[in-house]
Protein backbone atom coordinates (compact mmCIF):
# COMPACT_ATOMS: atom_id res chain seq x y z
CA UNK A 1 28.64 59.40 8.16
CA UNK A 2 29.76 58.61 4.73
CA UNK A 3 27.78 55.08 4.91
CA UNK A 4 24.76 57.72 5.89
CA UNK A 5 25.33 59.88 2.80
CA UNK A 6 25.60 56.64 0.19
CA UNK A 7 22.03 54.47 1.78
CA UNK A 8 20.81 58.90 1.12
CA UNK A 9 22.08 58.89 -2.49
CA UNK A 10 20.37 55.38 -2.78
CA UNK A 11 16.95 56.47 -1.66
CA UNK A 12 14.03 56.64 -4.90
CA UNK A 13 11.95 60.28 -5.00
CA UNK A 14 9.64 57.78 -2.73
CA UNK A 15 11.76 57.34 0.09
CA UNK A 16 12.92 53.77 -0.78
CA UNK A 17 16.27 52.58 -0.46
CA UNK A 18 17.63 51.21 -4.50
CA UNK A 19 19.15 48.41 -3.55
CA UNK A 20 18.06 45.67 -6.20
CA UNK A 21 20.82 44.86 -8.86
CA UNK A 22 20.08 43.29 -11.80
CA UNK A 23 21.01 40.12 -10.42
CA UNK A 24 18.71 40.83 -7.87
CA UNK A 25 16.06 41.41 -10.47
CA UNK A 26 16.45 38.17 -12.39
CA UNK A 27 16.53 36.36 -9.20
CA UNK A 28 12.87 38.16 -8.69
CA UNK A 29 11.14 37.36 -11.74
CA UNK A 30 12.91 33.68 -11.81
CA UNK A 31 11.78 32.93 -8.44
CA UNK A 32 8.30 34.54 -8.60
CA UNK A 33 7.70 31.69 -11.73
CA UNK A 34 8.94 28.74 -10.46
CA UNK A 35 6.77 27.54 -7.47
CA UNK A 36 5.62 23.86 -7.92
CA UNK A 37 3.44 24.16 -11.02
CA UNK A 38 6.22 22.87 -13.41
CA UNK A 39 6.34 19.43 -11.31
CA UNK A 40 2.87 18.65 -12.00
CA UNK A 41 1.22 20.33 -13.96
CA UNK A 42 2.10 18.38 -17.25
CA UNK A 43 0.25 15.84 -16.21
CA UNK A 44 -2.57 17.44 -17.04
CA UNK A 45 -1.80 18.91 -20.10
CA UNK A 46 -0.89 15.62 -21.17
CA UNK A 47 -4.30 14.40 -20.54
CA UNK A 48 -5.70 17.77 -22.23
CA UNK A 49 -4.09 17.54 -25.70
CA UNK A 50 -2.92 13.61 -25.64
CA UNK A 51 0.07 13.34 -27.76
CA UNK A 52 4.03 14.04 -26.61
CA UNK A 53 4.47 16.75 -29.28
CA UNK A 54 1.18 18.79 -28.67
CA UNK A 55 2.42 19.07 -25.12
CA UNK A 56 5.72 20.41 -26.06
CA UNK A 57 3.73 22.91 -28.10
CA UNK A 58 1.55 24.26 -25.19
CA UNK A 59 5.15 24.94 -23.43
CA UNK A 60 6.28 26.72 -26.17
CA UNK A 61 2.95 28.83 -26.57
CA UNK A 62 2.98 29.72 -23.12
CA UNK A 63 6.99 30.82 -23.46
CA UNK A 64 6.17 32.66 -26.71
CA UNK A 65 3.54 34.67 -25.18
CA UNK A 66 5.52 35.05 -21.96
CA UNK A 67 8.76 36.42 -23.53
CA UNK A 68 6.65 38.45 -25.94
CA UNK A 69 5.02 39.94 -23.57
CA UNK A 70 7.91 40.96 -20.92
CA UNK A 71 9.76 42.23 -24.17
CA UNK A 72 6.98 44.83 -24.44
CA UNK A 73 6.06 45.35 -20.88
CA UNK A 74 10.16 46.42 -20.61
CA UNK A 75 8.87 49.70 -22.42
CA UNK A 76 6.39 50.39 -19.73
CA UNK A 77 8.88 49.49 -16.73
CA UNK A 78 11.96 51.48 -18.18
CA UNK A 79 8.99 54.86 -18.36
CA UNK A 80 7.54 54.64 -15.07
CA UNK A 81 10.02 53.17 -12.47
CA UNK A 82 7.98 53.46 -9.69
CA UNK A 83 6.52 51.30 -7.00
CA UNK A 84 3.30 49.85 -8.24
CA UNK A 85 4.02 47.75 -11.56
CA UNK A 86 0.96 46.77 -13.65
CA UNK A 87 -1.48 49.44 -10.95
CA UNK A 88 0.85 52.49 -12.22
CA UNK A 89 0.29 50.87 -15.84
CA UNK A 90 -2.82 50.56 -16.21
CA UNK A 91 -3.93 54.03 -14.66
CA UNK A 92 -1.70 55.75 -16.73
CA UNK A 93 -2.69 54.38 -20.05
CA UNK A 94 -6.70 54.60 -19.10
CA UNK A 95 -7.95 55.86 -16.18
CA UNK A 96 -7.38 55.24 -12.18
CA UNK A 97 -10.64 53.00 -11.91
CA UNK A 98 -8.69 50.16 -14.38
CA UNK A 99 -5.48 50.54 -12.29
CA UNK A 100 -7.31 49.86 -9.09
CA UNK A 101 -9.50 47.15 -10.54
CA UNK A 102 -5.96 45.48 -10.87
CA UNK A 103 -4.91 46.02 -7.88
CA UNK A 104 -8.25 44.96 -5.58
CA UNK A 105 -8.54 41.84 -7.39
CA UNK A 106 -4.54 41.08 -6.96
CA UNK A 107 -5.15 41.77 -2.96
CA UNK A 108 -8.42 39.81 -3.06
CA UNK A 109 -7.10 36.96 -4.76
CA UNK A 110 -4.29 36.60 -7.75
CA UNK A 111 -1.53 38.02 -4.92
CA UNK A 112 -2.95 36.44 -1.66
CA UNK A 113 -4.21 33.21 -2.92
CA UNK A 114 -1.22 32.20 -4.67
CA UNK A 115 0.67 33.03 -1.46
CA UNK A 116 -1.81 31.01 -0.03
CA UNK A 117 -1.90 28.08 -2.81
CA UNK A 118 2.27 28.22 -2.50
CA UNK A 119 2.28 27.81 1.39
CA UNK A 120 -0.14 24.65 1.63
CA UNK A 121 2.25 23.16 -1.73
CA UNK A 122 5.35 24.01 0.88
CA UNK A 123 3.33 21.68 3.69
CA UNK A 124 2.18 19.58 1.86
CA UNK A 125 5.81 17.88 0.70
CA UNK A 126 7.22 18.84 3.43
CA UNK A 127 4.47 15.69 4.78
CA UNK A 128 6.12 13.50 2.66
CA UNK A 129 9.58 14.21 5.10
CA UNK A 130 7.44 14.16 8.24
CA UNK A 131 4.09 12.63 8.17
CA UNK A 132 2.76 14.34 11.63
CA UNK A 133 2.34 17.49 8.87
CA UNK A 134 -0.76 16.04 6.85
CA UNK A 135 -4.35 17.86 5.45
CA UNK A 136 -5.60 14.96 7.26
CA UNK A 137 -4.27 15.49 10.62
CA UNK A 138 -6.74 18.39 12.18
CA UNK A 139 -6.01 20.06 15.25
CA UNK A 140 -9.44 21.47 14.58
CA UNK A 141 -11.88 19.37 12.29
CA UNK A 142 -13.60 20.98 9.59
CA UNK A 143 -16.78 23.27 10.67
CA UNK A 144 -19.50 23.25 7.83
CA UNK A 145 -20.60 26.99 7.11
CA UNK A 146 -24.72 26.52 7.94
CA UNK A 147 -25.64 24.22 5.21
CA UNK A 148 -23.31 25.49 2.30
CA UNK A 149 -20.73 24.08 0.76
CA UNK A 150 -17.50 25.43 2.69
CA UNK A 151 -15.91 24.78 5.68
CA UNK A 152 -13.12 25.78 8.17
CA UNK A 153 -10.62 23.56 9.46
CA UNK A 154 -7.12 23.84 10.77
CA UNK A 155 -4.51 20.97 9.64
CA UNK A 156 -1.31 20.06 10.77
CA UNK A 157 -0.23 21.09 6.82
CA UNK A 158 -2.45 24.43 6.96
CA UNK A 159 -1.17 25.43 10.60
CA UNK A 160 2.65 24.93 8.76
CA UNK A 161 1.34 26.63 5.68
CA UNK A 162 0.28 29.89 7.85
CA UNK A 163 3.83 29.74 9.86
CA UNK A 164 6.01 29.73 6.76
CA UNK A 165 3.57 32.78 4.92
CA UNK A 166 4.17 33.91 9.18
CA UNK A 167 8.02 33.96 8.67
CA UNK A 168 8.74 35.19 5.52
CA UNK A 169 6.30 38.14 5.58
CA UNK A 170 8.07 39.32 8.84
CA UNK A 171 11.50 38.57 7.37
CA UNK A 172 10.39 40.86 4.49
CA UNK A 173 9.18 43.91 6.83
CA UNK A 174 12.83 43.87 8.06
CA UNK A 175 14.11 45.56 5.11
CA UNK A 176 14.88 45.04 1.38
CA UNK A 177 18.22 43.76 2.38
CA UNK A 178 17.02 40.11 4.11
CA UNK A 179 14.16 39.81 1.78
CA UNK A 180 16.71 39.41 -1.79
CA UNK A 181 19.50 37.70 0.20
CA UNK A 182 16.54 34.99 0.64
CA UNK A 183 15.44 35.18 -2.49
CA UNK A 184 18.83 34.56 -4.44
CA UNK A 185 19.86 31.98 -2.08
CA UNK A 186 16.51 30.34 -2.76
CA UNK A 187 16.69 31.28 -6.28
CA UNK A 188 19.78 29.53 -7.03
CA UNK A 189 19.04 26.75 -5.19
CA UNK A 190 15.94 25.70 -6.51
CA UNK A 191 17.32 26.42 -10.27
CA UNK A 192 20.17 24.29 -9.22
CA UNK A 193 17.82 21.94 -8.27
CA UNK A 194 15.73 21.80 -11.76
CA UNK A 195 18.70 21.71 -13.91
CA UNK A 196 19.84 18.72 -12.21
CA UNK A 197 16.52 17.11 -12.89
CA UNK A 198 16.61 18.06 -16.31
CA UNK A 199 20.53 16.83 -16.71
CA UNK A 200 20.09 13.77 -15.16
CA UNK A 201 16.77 12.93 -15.99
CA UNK A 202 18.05 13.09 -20.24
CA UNK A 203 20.94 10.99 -19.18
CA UNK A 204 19.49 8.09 -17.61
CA UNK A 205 16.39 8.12 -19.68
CA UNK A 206 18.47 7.61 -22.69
CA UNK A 207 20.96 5.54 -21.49
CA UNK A 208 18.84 3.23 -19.20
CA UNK A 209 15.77 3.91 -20.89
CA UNK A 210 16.04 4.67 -24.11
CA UNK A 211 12.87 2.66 -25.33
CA UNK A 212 10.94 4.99 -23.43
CA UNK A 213 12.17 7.97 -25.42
CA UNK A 214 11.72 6.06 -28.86
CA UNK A 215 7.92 5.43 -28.18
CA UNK A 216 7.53 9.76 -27.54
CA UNK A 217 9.68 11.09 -29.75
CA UNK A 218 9.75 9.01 -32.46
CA UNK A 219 5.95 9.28 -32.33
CA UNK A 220 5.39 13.05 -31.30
CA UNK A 221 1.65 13.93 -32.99
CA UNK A 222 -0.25 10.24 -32.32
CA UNK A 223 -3.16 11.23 -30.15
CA UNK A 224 -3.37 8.39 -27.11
CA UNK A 225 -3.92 7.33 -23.60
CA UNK A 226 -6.82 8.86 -21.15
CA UNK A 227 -8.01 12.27 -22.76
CA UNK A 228 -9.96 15.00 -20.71
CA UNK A 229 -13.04 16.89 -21.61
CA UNK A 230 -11.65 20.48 -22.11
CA UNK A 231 -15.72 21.37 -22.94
CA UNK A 232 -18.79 20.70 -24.37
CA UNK A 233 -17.36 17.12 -24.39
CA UNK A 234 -14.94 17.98 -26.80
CA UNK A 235 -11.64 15.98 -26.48
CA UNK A 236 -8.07 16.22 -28.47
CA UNK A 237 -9.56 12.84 -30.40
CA UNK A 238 -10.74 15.45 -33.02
CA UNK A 239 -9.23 18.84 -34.45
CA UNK A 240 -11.11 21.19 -33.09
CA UNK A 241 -11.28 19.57 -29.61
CA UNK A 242 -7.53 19.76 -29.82
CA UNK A 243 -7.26 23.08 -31.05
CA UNK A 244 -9.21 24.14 -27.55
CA UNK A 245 -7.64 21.85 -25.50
CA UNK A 246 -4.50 23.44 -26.52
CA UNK A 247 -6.39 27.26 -25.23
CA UNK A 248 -7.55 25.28 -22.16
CA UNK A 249 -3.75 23.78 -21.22
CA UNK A 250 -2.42 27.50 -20.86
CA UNK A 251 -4.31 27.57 -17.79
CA UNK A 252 -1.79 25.29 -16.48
CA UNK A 253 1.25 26.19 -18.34
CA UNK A 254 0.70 30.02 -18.19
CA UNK A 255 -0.25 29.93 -14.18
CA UNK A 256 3.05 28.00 -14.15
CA UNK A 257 5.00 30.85 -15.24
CA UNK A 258 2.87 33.86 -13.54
CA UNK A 259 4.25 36.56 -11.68
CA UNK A 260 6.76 37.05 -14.32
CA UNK A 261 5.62 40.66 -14.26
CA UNK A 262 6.03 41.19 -10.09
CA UNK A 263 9.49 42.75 -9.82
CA UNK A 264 7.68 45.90 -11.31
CA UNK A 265 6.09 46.35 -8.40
CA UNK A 266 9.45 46.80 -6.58
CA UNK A 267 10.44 49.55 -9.55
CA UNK A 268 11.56 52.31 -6.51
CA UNK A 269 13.94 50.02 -5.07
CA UNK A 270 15.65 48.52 -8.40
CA UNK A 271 19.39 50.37 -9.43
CA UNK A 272 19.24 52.21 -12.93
CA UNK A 273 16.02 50.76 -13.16
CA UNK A 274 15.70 52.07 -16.98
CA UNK A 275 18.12 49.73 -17.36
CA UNK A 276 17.79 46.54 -15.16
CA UNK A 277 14.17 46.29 -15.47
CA UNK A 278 13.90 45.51 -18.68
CA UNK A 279 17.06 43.54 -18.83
CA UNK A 280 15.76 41.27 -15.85
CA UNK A 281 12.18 40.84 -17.48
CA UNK A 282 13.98 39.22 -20.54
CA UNK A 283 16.70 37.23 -18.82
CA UNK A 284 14.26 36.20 -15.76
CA UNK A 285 11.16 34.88 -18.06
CA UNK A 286 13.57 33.53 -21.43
CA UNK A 287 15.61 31.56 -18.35
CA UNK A 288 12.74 30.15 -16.87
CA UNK A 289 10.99 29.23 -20.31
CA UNK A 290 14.15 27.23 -21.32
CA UNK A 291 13.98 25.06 -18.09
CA UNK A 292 10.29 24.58 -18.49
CA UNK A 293 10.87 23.48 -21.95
CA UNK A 294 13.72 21.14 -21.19
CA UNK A 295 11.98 20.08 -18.33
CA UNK A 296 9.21 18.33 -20.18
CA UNK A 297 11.94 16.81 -22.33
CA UNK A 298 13.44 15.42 -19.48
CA UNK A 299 10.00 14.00 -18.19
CA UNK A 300 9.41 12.85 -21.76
CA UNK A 301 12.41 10.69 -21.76
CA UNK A 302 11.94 8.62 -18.57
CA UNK A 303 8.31 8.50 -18.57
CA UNK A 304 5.75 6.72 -20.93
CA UNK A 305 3.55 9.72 -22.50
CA UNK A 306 0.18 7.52 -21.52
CA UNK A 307 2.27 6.96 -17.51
CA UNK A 308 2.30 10.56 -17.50
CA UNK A 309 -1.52 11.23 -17.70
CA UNK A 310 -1.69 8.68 -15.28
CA UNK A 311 1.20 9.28 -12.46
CA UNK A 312 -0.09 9.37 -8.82
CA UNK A 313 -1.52 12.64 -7.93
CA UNK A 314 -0.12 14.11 -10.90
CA UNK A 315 3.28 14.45 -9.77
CA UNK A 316 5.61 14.25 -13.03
CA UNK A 317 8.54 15.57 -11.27
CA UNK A 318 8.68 13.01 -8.52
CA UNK A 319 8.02 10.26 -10.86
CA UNK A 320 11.11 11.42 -13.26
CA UNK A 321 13.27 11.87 -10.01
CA UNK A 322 12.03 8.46 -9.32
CA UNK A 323 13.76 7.04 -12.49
CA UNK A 324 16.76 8.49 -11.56
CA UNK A 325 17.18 8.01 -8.32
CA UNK A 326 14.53 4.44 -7.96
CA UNK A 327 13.13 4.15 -3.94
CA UNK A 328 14.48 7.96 -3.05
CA UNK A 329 12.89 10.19 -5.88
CA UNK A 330 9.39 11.15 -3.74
CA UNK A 331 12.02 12.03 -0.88
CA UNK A 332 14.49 14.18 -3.22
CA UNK A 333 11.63 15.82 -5.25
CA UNK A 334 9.96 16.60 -1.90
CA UNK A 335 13.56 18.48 -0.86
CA UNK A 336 13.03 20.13 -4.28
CA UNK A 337 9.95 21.69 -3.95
CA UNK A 338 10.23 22.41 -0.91
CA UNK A 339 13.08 25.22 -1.61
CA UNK A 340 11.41 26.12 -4.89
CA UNK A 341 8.41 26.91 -3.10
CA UNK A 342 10.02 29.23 0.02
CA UNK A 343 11.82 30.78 -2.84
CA UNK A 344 8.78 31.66 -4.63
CA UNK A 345 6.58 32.56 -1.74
CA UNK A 346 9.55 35.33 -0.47
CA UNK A 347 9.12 36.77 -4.18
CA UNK A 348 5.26 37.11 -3.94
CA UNK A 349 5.04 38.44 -0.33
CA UNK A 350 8.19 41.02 -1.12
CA UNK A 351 6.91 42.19 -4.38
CA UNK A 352 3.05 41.99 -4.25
CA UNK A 353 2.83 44.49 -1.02
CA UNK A 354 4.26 47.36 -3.15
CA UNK A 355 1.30 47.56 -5.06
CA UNK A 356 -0.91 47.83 -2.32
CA UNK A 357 1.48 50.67 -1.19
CA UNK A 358 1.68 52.27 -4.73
CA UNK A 359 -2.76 52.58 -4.39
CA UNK A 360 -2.92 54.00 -1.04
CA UNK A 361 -0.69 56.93 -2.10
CA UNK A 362 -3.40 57.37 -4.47
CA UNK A 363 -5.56 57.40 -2.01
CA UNK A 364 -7.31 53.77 -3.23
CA UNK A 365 -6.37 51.44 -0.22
CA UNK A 366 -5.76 51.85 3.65
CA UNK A 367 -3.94 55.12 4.46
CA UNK A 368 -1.24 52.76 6.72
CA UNK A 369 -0.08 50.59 3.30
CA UNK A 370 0.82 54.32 1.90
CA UNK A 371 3.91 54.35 5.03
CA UNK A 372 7.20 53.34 4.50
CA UNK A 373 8.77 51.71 8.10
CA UNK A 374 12.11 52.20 9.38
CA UNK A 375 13.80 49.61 7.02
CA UNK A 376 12.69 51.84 4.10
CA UNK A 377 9.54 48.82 3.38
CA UNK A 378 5.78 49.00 3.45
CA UNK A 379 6.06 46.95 6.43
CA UNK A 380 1.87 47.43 6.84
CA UNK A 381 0.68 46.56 3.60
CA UNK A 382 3.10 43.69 3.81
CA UNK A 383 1.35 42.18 7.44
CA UNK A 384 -2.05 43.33 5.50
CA UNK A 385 -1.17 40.82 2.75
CA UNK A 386 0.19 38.46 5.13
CA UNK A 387 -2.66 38.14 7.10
CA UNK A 388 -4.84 38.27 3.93
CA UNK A 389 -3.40 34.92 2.45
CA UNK A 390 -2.68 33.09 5.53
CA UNK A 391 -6.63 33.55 6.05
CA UNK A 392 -6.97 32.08 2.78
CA UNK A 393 -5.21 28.30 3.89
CA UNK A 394 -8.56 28.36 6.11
CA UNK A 395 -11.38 27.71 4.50
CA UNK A 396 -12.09 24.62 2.47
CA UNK A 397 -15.07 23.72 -0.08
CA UNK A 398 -17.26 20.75 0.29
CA UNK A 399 -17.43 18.42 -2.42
CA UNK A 400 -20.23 16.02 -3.30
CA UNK A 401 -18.50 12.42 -2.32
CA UNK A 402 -17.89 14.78 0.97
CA UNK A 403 -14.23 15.34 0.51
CA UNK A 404 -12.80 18.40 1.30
CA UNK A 405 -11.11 20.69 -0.94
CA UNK A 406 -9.29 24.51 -0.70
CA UNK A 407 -11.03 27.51 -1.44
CA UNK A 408 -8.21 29.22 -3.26
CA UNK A 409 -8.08 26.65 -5.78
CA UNK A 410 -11.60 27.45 -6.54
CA UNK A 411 -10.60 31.46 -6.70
CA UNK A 412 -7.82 30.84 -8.71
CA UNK A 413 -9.44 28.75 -11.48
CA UNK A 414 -11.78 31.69 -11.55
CA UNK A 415 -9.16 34.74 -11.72
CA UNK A 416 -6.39 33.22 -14.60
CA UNK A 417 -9.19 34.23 -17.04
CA UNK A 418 -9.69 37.87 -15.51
CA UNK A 419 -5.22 37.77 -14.78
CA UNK A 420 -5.44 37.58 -18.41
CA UNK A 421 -7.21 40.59 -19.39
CA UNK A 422 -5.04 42.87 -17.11
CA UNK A 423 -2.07 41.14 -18.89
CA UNK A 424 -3.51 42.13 -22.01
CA UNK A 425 -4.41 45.56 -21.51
CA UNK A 426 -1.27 45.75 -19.95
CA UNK A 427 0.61 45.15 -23.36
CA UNK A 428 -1.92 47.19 -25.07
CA UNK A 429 -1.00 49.99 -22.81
CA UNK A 430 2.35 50.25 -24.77
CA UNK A 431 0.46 51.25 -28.11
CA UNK A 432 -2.35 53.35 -26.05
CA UNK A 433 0.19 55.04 -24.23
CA UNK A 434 2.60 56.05 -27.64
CA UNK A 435 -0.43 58.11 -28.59
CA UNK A 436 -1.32 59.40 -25.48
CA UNK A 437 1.94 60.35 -24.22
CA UNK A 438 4.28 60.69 -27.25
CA UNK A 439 7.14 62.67 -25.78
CA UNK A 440 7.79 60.55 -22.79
CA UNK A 441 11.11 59.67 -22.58
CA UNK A 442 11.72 56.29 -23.29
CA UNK A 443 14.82 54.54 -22.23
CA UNK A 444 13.76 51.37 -23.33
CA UNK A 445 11.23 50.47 -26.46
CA UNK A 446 9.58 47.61 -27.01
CA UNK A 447 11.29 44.82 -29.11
CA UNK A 448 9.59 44.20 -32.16
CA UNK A 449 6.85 46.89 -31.82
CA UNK A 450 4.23 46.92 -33.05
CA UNK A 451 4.81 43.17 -34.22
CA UNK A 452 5.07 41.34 -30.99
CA UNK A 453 2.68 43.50 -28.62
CA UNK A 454 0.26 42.53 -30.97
CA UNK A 455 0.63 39.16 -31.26
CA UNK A 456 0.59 38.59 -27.97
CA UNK A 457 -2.63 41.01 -27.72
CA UNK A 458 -4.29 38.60 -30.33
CA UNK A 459 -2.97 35.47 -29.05
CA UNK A 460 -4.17 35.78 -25.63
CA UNK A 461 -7.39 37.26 -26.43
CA UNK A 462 -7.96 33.85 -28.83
CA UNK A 463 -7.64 31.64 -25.86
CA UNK A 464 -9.66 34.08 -23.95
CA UNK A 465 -12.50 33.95 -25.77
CA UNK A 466 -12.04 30.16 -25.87
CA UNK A 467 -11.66 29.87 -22.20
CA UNK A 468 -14.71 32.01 -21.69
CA UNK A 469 -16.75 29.64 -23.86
CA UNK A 470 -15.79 26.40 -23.50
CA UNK A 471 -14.59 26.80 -19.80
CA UNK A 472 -17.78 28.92 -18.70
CA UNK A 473 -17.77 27.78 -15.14
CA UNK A 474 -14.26 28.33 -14.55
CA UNK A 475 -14.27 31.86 -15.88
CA UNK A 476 -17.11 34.32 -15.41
CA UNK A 477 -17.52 33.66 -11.95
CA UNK A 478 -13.61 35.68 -12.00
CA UNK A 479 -14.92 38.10 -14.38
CA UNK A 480 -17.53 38.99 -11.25
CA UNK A 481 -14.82 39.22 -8.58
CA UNK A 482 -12.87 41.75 -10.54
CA UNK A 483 -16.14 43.84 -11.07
CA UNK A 484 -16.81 43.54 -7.23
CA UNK A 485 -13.69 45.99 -7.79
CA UNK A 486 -16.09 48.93 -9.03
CA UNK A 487 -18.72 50.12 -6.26
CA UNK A 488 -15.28 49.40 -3.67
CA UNK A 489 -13.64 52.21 -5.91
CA UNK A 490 -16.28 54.69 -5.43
CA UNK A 491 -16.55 53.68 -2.49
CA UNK A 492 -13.02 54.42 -1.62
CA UNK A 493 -12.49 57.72 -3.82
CA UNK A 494 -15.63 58.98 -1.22
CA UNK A 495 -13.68 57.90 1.80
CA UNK A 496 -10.38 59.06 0.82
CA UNK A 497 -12.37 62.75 0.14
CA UNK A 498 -10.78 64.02 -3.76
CA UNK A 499 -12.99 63.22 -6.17
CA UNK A 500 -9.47 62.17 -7.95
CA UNK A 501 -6.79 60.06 -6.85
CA UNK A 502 -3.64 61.81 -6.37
CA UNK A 503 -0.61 60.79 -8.72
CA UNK A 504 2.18 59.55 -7.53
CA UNK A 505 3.94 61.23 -10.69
């Protein structure tokens, strides 16, 4: 009975049970960022600003902006601890339609397709341990949609893909309890994992190597090697090129560390949340940054800067761990990822469904996502997302030469332009909302306001503007698929019958 009474006095005003600690937190936001983005993604930066140094730089832009901006969105958290994260945010400081454009285009693709993108990442190194699970090996071949460009198919590697987004989104419907013992076992694991890479990767690069990290560091700012178009066929050869290619590399580097924001969502279930929320933003993104940043450092001091922009299906990572460990790295790296990805996957399918939740109290999603289950979780809009992204590891694009590719990669080039506006307005709400609402209480303010909210306001909407002009392809088409967001608003306010949605305040 007593047991009874405490899991009571634990329960949020929403009817979930508070059972995230701050180590819990961190272990959120930590494992949210670090998928497999950091083990490969270099390799393209390298190619988009060509020297050793400029690539350090885009790391450290992307960790400025990132701990900037959790140091602000703290103040927003530590107000409104409630299920719902950036949704609650953004219809608060403006108006319901902004907080459910948000929220539709995270359920249509930043939440789901990154589940998605995450699960065929898990597959696909889990190949490299047993080949039977390949992209190549269907169990049904790929069907051409009419005489478009897409296709469905169903892999050996998709098939896996769907299982493990399968798994962990019924683990997570079992109750908050399963879902963060996964993700701090996973958590620690895979940080265990990167700090070894980092350690030992510095070590023998300098003492077996150390030629290697002479020619980088000793020559950080030299443009060289194979340089990419970042648009209009500018390249880092010449200033300006370089000053975009530098915008167009936080595409990489800033997907790399998204989802930062996500234990928000999970604001009802987090203990003295005016407290741990803003703590775990801080510790959980300033960890991760220093790992990304030493990471590179480690990759800079076993690999060749030009190697780099070269390495076999841009996997940095694996190449490193192949310096360290010669013959075995693929296998180890493969190990690696592997964890770091089922880590980060249990983060995105435990977090993300409390959003959807957090709308259809409002009244802006299906009536079922609004229902907590027995276990005290959304256990609907959890399957609903589920099913959602494991559709998602379906379809596949047709490209010219007739290779196949993945629709979500597609979607997700298109949305980190449109994930960046939300993230700005976001930040902006903290100034919009000091007007609006100047005797809230406040448990938390932002660090540095209004210094660093507005840096981060004007340095993301810089390499907005420059993504939107010199990456046009890649970018409007997202600006559309958050607008498809507007009539389904309407639409919904009609259906749900209040010409308002009602606040969950």
């Amino acid at each position: 009975m007593a047991a009874d009474v405490a899991e009571i006095e634990q329960q949020s005003n929403e009817g979930f049970i508070r059972g995230l600690g701050l180590l819990d937190s961190t272990m959120i936001v930590a494992g949210s960022m670090i998928g497999s983005g950091i083990f490969i993604v270099s390799a393209d930066i390298a190619r988009q600003v060509g020297s050793p140094g400029w690539l350090l730089v885009v790391w450290l832009i992307t960790g400025l902006l990132t701990v900037g901006a959790a140091l602000s969105y703290g103040e927003l958290a530590a107000m409104m601890p409630k299920a719902g994260g950036m949704y609650v945010y953004l219809k608060e400081a403006y108006s319901p339609l902004w907080g459910f454009l948000y929220g539709w285009t995270h359920f249509l693709v930043i939440g789901t397709a990154t589940i998605a993108a995450v699960s065929v990442a898990f597959a696909r190194f889990t190949g490299i341990l047993f080949p039977a699970i390949s992209e190549s090996n269907y169990i049904i071949e790929p069907i051409r949609v009419g005489s478009s460009s897409y296709a469905f198919s169903l892999s050996t590697a998709q098939l896996f893909g769907i299982a493990m987004i399968a798994l962990l989104t019924w683990m997570n419907t079992r109750g908050l309890k399963l879902g963060k013992l996964v993700q701090n076992v996973f958590t620690f694991a895979k940080t265990g994992s990167l700090i070894a890479l980092i350690v030992l990767g510095i070590i023998v690069g300098l003492v077996s190597y150390p030629q290697i990290a002479s020619a980088n560091f000793g020559d950080l700012w030299t443009i060289r090697g194979s340089l990419q178009d970042v648009g209009h066929g500018l390249t880092a050869a010449a200033a300006f090129g370089l000053f975009v290619g530098l915008c167009v590399a936080q595409t990489n580097s800033l997907f790399s560390a998204d989802a930062w924001h996500n234990v928000t969502f999970t604001a009802g279930e987090v203990k003295d949340p005016q407290r741990n929320l803003p703590l775990s933003l801080l510790l959980g993104t300033g960890g991760v940054i220093v790992l990304y940043l030493l990471a590179n450092i480690a990759y800079l001091t076993t690999l060749r800067f030009e190697d780099m922009q070269k390495v076999a299906s841009d996997r940095v990572g694996s190449a490193t761990a192949d310096v360290i460990f010669p013959g075995a790295g693929a296998v180890i790296m493969a190990v690696a990822i592997m964890i770091s990805t089922f880590g980060c996957n249990n983060g995105l399918i435990l977090s993300g469904a409390r959003a959807y939740y957090a709308m259809a109290k409002d009244g802006l999603f299906f009536n079922a996502a609004g229902k907590l289950n027995k276990a005290h979780v959304p256990a609907w809009a959890i399957v609903v997302q589920g099913i959602f992204s494991a559709f998602y590891v379906l379809p596949r694009t047709v490209q010219a030469d007739g290779r196949y590719g993945l629709l979500y990669n597609d979607l997700l080039t298109y949305v980190i332009s449109a994930a960046l506006i939300f993230y700005i307005l976001a930040i902006a709400a903290v100034f919009v909302l000091r007007v609006k609402q100047p005797d809230a209480v406040r448990p938390y303010k932002a660090v540095g306001y209004p210094i660093i909210p507005a840096l981060y306001c004007i340095g993301a909407a810089v390499i907005l503007v420059v993504l939107f002009v010199y990456q046009t392809t890649a970018t409007w088409p997202g600006l559309l698929i958050v607008l498809t967001g507007v009539p389904v608003y309407f639409i919904w306010r009609k259906l749900s019958g209040s010409g308002e949605p009602v606040s969950q305040s």
